[in-house]
PDB file of N, CA and C in Angstrom:
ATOM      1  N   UNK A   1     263.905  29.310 136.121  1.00  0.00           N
ATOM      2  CA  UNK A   1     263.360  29.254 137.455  1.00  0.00           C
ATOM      3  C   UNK A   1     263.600  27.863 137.992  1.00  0.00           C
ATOM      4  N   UNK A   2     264.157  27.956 139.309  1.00  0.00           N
ATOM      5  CA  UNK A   2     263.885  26.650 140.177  1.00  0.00           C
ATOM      6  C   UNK A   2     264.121  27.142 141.528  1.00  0.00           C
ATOM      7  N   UNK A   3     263.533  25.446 141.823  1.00  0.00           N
ATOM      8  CA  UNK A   3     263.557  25.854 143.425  1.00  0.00           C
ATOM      9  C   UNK A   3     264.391  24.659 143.976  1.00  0.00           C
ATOM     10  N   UNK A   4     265.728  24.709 143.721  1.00  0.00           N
ATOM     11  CA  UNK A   4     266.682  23.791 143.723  1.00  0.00           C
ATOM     12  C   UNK A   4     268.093  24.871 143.353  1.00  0.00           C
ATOM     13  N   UNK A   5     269.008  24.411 143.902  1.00  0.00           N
ATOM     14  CA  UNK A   5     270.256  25.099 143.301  1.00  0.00           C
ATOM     15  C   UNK A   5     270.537  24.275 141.664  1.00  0.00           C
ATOM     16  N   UNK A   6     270.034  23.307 141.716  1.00  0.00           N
ATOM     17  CA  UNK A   6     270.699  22.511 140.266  1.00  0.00           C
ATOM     18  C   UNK A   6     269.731  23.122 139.245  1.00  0.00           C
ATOM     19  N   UNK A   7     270.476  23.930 138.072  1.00  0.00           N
ATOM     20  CA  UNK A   7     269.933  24.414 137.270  1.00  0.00           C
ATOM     21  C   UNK A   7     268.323  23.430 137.023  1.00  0.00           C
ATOM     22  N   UNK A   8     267.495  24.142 136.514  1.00  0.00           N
ATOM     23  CA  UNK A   8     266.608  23.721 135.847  1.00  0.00           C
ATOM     24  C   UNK A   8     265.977  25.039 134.989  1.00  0.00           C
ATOM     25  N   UNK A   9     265.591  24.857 133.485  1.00  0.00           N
ATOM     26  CA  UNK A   9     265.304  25.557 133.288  1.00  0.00           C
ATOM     27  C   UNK A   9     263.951  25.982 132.545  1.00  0.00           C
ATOM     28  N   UNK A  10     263.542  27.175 132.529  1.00  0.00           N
ATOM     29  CA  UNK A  10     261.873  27.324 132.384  1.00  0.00           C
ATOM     30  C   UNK A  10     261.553  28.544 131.977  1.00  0.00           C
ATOM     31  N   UNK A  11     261.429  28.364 130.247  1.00  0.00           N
ATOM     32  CA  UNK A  11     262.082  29.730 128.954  1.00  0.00           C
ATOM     33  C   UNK A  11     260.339  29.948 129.175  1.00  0.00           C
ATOM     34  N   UNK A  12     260.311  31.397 129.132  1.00  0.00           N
ATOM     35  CA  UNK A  12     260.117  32.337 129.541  1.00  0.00           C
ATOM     36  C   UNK A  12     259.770  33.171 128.096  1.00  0.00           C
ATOM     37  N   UNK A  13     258.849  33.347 126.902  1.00  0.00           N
ATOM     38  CA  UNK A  13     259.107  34.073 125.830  1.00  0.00           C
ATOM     39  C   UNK A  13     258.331  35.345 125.894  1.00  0.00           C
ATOM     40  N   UNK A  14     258.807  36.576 125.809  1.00  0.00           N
ATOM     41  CA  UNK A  14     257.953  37.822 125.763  1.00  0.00           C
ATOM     42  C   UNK A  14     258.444  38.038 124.237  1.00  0.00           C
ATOM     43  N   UNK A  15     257.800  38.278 123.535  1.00  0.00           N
ATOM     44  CA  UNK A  15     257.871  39.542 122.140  1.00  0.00           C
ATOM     45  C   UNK A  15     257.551  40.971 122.338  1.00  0.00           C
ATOM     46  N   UNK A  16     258.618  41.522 123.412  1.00  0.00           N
ATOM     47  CA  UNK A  16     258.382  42.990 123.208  1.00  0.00           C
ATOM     48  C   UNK A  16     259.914  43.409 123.504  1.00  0.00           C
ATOM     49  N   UNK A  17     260.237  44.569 122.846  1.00  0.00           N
ATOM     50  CA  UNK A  17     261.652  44.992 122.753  1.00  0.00           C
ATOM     51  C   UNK A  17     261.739  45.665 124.577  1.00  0.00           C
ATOM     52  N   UNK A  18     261.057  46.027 124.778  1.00  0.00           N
ATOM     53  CA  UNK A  18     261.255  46.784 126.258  1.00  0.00           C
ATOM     54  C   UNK A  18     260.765  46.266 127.361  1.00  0.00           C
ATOM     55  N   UNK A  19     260.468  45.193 127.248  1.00  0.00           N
ATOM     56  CA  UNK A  19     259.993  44.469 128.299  1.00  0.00           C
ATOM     57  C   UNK A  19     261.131  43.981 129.647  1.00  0.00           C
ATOM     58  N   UNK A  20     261.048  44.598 131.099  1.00  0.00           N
ATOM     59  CA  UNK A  20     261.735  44.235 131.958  1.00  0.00           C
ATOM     60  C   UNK A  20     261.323  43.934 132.839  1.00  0.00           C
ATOM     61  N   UNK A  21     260.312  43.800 133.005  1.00  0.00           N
ATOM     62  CA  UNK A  21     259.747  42.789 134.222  1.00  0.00           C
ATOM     63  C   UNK A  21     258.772  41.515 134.058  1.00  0.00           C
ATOM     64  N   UNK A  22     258.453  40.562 135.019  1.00  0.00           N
ATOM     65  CA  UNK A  22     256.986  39.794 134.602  1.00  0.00           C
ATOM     66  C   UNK A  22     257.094  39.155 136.123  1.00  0.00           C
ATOM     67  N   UNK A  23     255.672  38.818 136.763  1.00  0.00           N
ATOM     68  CA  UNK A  23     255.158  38.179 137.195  1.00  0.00           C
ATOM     69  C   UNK A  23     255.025  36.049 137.237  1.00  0.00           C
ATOM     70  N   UNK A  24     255.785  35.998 138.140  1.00  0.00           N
ATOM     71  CA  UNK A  24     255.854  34.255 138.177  1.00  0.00           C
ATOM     72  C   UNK A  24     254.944  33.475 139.296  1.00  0.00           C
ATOM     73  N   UNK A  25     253.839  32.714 138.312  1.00  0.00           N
ATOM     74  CA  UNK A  25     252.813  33.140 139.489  1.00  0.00           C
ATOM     75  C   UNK A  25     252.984  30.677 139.978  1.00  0.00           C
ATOM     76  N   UNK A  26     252.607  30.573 140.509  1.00  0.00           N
ATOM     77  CA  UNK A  26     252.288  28.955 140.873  1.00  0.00           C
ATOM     78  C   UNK A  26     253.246  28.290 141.900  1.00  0.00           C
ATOM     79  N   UNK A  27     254.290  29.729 142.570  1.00  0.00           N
ATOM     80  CA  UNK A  27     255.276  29.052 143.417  1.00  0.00           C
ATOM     81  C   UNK A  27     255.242  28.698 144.613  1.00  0.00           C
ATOM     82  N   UNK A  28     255.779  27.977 145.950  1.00  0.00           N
ATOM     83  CA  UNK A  28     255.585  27.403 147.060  1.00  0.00           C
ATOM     84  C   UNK A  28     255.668  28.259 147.696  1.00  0.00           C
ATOM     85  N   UNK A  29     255.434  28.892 149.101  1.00  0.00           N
ATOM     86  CA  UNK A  29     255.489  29.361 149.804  1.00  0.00           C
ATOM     87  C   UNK A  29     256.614  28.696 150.857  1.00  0.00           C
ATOM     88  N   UNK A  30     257.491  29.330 151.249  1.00  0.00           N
ATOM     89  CA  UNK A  30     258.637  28.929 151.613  1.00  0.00           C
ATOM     90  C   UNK A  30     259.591  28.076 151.581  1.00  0.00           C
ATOM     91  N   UNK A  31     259.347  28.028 149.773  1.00  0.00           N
ATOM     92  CA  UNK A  31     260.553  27.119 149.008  1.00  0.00           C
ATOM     93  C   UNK A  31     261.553  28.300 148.401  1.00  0.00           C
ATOM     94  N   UNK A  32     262.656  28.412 148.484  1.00  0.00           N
ATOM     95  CA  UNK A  32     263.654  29.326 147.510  1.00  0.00           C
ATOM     96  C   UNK A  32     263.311  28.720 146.327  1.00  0.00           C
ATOM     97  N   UNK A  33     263.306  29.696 145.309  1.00  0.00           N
ATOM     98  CA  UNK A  33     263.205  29.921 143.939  1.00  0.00           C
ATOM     99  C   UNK A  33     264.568  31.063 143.646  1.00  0.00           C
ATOM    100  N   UNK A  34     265.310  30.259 141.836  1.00  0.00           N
ATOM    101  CA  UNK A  34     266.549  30.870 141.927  1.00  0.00           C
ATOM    102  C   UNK A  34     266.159  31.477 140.808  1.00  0.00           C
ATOM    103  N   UNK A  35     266.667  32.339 140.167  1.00  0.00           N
ATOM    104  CA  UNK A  35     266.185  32.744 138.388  1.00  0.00           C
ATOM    105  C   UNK A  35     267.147  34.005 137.696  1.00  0.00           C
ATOM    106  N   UNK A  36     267.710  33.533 136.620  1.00  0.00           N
ATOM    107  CA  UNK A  36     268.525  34.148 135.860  1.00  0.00           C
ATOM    108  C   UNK A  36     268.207  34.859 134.578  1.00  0.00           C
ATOM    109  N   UNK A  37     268.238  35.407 134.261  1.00  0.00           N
ATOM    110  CA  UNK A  37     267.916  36.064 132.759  1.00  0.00           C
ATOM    111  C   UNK A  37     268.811  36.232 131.437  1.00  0.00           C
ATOM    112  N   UNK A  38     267.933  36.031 129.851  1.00  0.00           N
ATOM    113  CA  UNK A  38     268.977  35.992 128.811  1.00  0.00           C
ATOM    114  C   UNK A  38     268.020  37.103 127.866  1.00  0.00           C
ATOM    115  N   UNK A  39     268.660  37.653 127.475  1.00  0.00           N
ATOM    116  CA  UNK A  39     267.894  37.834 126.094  1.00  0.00           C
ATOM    117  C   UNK A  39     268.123  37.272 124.824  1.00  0.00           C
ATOM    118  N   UNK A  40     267.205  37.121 123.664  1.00  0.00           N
ATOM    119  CA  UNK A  40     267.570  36.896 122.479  1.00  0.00           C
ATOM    120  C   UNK A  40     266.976  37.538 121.553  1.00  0.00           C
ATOM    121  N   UNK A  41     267.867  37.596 120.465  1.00  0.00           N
ATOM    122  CA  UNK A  41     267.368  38.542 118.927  1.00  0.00           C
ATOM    123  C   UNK A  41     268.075  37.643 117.724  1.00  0.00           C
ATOM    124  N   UNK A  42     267.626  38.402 116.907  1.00  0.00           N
ATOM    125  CA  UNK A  42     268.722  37.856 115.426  1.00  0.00           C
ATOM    126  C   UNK A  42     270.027  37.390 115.576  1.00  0.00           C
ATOM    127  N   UNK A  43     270.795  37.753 116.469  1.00  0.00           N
ATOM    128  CA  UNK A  43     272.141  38.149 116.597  1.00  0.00           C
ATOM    129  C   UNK A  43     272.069  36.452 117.461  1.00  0.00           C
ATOM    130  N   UNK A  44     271.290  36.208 118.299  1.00  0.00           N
ATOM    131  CA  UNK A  44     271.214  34.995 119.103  1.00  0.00           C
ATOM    132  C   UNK A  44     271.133  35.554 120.688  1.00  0.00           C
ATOM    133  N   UNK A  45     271.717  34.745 121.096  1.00  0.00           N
ATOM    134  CA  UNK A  45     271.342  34.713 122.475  1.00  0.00           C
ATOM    135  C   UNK A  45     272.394  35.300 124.259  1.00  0.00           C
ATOM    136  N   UNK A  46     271.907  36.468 124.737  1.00  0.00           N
ATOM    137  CA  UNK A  46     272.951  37.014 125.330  1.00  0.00           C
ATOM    138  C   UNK A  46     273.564  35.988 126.598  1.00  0.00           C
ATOM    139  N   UNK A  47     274.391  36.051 127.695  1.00  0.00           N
ATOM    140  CA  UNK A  47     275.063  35.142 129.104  1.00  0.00           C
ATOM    141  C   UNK A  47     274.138  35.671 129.960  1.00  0.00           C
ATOM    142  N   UNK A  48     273.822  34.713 130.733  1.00  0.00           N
ATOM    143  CA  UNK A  48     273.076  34.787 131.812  1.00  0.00           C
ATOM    144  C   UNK A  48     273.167  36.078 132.504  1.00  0.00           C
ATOM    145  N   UNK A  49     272.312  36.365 133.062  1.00  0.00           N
ATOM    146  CA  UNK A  49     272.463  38.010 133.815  1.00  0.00           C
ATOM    147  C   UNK A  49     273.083  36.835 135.774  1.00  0.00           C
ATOM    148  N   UNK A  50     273.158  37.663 136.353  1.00  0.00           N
ATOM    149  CA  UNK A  50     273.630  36.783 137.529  1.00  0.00           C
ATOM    150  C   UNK A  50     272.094  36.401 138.254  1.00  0.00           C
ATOM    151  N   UNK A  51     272.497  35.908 138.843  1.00  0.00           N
ATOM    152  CA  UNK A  51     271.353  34.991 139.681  1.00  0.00           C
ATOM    153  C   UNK A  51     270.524  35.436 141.244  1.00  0.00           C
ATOM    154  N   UNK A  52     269.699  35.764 140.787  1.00  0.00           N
ATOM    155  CA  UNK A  52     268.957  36.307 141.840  1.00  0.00           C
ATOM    156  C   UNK A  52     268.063  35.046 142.995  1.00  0.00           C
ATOM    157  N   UNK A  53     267.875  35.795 143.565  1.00  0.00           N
ATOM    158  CA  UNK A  53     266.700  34.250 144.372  1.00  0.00           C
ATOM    159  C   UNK A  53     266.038  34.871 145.512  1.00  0.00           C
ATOM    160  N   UNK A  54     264.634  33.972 145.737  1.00  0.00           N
ATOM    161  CA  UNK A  54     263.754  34.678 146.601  1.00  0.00           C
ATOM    162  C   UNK A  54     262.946  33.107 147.362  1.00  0.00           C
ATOM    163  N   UNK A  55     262.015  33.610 148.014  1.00  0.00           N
ATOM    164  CA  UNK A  55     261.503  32.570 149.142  1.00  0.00           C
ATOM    165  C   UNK A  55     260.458  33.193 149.346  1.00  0.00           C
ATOM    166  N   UNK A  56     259.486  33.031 148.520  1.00  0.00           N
ATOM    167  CA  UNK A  56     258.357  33.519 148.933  1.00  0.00           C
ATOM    168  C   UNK A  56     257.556  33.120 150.293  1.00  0.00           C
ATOM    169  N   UNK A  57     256.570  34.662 150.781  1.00  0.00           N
ATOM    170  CA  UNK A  57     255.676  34.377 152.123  1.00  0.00           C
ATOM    171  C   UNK A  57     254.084  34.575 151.722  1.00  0.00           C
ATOM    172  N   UNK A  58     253.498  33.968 152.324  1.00  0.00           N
ATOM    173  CA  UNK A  58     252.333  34.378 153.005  1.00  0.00           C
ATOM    174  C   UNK A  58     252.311  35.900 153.203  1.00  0.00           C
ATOM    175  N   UNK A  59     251.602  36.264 152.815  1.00  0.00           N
ATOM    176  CA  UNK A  59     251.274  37.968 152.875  1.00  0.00           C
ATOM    177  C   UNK A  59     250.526  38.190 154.175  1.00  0.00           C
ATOM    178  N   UNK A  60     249.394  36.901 154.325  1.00  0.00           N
ATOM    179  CA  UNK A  60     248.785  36.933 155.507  1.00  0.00           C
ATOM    180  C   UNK A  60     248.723  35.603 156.292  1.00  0.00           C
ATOM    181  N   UNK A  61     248.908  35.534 156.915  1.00  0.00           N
ATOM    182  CA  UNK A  61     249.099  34.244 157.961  1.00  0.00           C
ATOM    183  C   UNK A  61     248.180  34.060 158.795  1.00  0.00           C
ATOM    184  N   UNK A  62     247.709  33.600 159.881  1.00  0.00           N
ATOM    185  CA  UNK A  62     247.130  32.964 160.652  1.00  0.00           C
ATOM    186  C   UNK A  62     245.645  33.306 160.674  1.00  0.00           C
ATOM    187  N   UNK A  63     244.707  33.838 159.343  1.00  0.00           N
ATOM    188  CA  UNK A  63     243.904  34.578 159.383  1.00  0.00           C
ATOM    189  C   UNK A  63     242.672  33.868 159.478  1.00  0.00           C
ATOM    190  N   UNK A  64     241.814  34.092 161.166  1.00  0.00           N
ATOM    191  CA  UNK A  64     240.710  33.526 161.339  1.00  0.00           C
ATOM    192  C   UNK A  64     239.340  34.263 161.349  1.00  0.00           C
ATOM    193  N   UNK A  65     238.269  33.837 160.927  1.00  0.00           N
ATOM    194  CA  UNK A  65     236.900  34.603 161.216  1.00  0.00           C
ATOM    195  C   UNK A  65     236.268  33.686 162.434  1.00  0.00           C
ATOM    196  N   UNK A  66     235.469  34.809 162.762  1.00  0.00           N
ATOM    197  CA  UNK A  66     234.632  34.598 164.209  1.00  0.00           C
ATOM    198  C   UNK A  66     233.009  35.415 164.020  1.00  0.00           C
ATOM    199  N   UNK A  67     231.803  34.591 164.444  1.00  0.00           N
ATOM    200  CA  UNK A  67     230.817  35.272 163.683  1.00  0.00           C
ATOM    201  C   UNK A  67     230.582  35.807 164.985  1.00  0.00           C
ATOM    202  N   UNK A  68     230.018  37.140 165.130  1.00  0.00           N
ATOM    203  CA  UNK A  68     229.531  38.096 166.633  1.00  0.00           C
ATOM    204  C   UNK A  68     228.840  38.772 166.316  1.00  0.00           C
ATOM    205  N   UNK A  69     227.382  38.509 166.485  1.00  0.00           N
ATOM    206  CA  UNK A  69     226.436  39.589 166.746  1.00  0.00           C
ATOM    207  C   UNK A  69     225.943  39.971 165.797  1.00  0.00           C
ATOM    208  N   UNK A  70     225.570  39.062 164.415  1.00  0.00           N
ATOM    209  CA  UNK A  70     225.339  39.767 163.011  1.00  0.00           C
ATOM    210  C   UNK A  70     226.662  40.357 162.161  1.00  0.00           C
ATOM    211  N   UNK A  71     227.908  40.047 162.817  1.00  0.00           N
ATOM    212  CA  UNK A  71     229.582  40.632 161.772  1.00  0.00           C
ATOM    213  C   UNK A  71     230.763  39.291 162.089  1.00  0.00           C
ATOM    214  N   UNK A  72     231.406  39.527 161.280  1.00  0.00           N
ATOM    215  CA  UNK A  72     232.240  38.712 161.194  1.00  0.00           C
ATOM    216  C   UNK A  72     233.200  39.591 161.244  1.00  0.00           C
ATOM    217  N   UNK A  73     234.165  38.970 162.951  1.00  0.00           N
ATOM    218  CA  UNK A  73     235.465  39.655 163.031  1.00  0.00           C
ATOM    219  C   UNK A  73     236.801  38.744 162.429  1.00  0.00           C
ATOM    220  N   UNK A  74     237.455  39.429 161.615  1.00  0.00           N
ATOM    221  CA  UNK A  74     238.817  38.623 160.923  1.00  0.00           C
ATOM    222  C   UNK A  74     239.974  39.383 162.014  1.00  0.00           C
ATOM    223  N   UNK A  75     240.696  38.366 162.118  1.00  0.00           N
ATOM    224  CA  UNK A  75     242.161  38.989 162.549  1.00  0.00           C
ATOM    225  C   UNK A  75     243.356  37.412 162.056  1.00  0.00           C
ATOM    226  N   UNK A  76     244.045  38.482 162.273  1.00  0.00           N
ATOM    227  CA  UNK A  76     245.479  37.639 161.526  1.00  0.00           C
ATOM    228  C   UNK A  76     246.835  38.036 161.800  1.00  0.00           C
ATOM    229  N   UNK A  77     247.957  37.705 161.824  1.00  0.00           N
ATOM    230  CA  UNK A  77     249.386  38.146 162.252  1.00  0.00           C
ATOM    231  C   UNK A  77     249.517  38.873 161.220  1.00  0.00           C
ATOM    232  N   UNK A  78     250.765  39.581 161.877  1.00  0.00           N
ATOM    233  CA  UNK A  78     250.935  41.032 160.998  1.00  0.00           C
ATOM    234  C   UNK A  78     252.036  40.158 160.560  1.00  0.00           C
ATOM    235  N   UNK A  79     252.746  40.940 158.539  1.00  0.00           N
ATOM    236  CA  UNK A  79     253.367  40.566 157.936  1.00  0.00           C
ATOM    237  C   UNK A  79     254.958  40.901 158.336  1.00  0.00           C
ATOM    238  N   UNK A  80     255.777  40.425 158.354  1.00  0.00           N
ATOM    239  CA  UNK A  80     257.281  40.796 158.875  1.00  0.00           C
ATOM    240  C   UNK A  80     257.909  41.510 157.684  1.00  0.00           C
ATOM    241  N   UNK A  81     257.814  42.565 157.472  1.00  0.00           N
ATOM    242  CA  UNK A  81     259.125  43.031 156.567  1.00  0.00           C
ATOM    243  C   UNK A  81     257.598  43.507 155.475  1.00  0.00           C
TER     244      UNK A  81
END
């Protein structure tokens, strides 16, 4: 994982034979993040899978409360995509 084109890298260990996904949680909000994948076993270690990349958002944005009348109204921009 990085959030740079210049490699950096950040091993990642699961111990399960079927494991294909995981959760990468502590990243910036509208920084690109790049990330490649390897596996390894006895045999050693497989070539990079190709390189994916993402830019995480805000799910919710501009989201304010307002107290009225005994309730609290929330509103917020709607998410794009």
């Amino acid at each position: 994982m990085s959030n740079s084109r210049q490699p950096t890298r950040a091993l990642l260990y699961f111990h399960q034979r079927d494991r294909t996904s995981t959760v990468v949680t502590g990243l910036v909000n509208g920084t690109p993040y790049y990330f490649v994948v390897s596996a390894l076993n006895h045999s050693g270690e497989s070539a990079n899978s190709s390189q994916a990349s993402v830019t995480p958002t805000a799910f919710v944005t501009g989201l304010t409360a307002t107290a009225v009348n005994s309730q609290v109204q929330l509103h917020w921009n709607a998410h794009a995509g």
